[in-house]
C-alpha atoms as a PDB file:
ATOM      1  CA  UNK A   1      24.406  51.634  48.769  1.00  0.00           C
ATOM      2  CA  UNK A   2      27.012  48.878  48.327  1.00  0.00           C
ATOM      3  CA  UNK A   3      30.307  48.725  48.749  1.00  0.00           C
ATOM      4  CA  UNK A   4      32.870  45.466  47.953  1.00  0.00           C
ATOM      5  CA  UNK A   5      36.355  45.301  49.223  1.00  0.00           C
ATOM      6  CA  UNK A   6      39.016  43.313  47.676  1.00  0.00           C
ATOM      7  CA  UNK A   7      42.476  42.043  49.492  1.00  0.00           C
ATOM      8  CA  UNK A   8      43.689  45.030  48.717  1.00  0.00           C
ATOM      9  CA  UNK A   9      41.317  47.238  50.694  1.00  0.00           C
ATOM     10  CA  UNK A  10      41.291  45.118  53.957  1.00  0.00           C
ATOM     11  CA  UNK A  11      44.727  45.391  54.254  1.00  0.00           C
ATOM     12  CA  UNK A  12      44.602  49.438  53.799  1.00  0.00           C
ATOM     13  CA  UNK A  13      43.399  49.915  57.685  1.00  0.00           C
ATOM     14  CA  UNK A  14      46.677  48.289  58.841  1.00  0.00           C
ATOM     15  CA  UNK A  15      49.194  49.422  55.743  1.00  0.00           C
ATOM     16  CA  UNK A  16      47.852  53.120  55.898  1.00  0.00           C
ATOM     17  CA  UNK A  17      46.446  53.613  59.038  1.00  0.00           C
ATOM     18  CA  UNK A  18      43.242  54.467  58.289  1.00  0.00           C
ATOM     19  CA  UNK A  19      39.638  53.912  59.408  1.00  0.00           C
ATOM     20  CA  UNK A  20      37.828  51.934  57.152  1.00  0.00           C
ATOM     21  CA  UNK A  21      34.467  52.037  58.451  1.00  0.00           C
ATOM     22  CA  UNK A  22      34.717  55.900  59.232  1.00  0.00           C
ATOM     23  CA  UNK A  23      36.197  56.861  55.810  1.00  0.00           C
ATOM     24  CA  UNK A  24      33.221  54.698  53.787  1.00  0.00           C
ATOM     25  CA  UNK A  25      30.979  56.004  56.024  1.00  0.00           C
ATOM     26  CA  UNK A  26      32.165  59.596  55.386  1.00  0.00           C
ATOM     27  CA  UNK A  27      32.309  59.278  51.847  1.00  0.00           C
ATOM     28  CA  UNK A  28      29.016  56.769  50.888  1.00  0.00           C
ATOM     29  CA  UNK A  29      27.161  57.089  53.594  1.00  0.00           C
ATOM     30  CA  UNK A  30      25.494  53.525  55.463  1.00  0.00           C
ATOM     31  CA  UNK A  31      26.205  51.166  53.002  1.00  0.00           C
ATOM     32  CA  UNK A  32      26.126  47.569  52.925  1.00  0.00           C
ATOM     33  CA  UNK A  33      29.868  46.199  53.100  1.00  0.00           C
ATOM     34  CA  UNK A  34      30.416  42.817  51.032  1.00  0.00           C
ATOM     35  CA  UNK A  35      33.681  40.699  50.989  1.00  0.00           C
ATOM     36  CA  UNK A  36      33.899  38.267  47.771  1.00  0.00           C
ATOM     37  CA  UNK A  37      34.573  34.643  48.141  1.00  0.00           C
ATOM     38  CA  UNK A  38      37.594  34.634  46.975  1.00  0.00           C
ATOM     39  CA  UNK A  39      39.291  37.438  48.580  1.00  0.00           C
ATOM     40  CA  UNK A  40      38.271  35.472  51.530  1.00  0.00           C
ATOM     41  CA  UNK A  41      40.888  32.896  50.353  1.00  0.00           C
ATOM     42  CA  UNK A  42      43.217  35.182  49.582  1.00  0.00           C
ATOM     43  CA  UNK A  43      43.150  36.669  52.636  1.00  0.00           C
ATOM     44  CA  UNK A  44      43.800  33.500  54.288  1.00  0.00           C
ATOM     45  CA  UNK A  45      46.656  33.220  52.537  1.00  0.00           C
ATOM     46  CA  UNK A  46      48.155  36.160  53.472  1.00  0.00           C
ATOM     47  CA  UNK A  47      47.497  35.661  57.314  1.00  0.00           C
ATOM     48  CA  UNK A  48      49.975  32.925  57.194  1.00  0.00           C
ATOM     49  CA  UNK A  49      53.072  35.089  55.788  1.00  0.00           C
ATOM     50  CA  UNK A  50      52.200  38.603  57.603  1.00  0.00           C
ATOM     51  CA  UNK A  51      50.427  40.052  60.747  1.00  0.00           C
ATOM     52  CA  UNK A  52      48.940  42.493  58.583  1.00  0.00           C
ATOM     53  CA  UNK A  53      46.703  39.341  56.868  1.00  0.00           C
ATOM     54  CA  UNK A  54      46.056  38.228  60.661  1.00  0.00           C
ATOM     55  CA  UNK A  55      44.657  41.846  61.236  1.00  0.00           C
ATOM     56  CA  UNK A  56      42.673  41.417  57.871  1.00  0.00           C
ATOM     57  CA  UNK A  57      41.144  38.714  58.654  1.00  0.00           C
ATOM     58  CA  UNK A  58      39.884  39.765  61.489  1.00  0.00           C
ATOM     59  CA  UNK A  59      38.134  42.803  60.094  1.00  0.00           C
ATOM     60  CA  UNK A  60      36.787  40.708  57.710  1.00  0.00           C
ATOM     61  CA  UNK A  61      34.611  38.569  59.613  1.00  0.00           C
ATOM     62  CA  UNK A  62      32.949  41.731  60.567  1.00  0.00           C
ATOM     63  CA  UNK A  63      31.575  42.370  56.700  1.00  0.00           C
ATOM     64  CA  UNK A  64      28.791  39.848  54.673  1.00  0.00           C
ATOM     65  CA  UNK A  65      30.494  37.360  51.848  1.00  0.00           C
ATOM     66  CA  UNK A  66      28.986  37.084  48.396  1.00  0.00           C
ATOM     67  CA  UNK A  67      29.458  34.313  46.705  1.00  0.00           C
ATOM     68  CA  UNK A  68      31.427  34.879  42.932  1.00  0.00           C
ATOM     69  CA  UNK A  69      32.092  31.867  40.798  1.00  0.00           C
ATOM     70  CA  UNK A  70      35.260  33.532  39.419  1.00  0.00           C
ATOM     71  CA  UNK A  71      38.709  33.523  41.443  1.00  0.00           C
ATOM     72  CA  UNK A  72      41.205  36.575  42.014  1.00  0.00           C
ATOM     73  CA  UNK A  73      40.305  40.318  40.513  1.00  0.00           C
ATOM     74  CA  UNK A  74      37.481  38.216  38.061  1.00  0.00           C
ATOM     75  CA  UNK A  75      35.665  37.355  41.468  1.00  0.00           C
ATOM     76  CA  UNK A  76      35.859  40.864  42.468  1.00  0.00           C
ATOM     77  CA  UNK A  77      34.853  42.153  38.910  1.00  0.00           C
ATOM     78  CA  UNK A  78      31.831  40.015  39.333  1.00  0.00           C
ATOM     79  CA  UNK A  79      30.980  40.846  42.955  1.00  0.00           C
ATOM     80  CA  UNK A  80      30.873  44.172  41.933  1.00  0.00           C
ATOM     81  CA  UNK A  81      28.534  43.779  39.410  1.00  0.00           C
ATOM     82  CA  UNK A  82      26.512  41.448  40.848  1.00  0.00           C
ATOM     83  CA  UNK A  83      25.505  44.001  43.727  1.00  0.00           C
ATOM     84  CA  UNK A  84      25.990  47.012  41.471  1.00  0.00           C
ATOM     85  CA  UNK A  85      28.355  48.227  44.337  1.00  0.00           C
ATOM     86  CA  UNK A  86      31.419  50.578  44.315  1.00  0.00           C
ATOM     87  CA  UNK A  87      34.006  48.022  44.668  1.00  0.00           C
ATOM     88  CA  UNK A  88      37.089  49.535  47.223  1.00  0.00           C
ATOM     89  CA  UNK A  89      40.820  48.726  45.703  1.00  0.00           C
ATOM     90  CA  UNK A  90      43.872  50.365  44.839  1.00  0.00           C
ATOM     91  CA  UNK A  91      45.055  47.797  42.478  1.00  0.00           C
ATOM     92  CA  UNK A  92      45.780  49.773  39.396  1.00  0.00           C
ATOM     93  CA  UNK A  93      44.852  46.613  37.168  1.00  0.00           C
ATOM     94  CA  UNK A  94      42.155  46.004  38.748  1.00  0.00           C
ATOM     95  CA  UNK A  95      40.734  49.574  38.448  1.00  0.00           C
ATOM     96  CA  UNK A  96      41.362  49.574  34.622  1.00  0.00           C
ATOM     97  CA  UNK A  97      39.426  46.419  34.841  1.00  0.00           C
ATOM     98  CA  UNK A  98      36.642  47.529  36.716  1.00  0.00           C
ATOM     99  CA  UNK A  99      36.106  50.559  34.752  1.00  0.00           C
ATOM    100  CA  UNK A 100      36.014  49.099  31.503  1.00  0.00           C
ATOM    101  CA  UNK A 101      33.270  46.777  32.910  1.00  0.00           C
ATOM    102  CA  UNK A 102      31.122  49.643  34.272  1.00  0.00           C
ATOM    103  CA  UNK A 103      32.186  49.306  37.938  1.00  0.00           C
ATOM    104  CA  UNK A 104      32.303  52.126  40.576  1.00  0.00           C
ATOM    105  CA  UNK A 105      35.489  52.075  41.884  1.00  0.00           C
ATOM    106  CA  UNK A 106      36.736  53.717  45.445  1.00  0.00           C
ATOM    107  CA  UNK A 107      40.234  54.615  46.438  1.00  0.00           C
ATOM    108  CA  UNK A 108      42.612  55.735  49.115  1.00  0.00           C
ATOM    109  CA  UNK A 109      44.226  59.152  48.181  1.00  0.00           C
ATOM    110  CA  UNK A 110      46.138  61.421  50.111  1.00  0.00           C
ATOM    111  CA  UNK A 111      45.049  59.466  53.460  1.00  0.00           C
ATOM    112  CA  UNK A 112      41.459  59.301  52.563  1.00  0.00           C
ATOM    113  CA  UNK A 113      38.930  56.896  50.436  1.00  0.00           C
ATOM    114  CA  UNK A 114      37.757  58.832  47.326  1.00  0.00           C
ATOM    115  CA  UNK A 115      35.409  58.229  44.331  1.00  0.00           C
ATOM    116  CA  UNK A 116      37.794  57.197  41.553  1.00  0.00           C
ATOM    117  CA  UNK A 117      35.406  56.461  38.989  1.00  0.00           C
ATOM    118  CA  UNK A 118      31.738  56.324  39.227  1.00  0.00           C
END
């Protein structure tokens, strides 16, 4: 199992407080947590205007980068294809995205990660 997180995700732990690890644990199972390229950026980015990007960041370094050729919610389109992972967002473009390109898509409902689409 493989799960990608976008900007949006990393930021849920500190916007939400929730437990990222323990809810995608509860939910997937052990699963391989991935961080595209260019979220990496875009985290970076953030970290300079808010303490919730610092915090981000952080938790980031903890999770494997894959390399995507495409910038922005493309990258993480392609990430999550590339791995055939559930990719973790609750960007509501992004999820229409996803879906129409076959992607499994995780959540935060109600407090909790949940299987959107799958």
């Amino acid at each position: 199992m493989r799960v990608v997180l976008d900007a949006n995700a990393l930021l849920m732990p500190f916007e939400f407080k929730i437990n990222l690890d323990l809810e995608l644990q509860r939910l997937v199972g052990n699963a391989e947590i991935f961080v595209p390229s260019c979220t990496v950026g875009e985290i970076d980015r953030i970290a300079k205007r808010r303490w919730e990007g610092k915090a981000a960041k952080q938790l980031m370094e903890k999770y494997r980068v894959v390399e995507v050729k495409s910038l922005g919610d493309d990258g993480v389109i392609e990430a999550g294809k590339k791995l055939n992972a559930y990719v973790v967002t609750n960007d509501r473009k992004l999820i229409e995205r996803l879906v129409k390109n076959g992607v499994k898509v995780i959540t935060l409902k109600n407090g909790h990660l949940v299987i959107e689409y799958e």
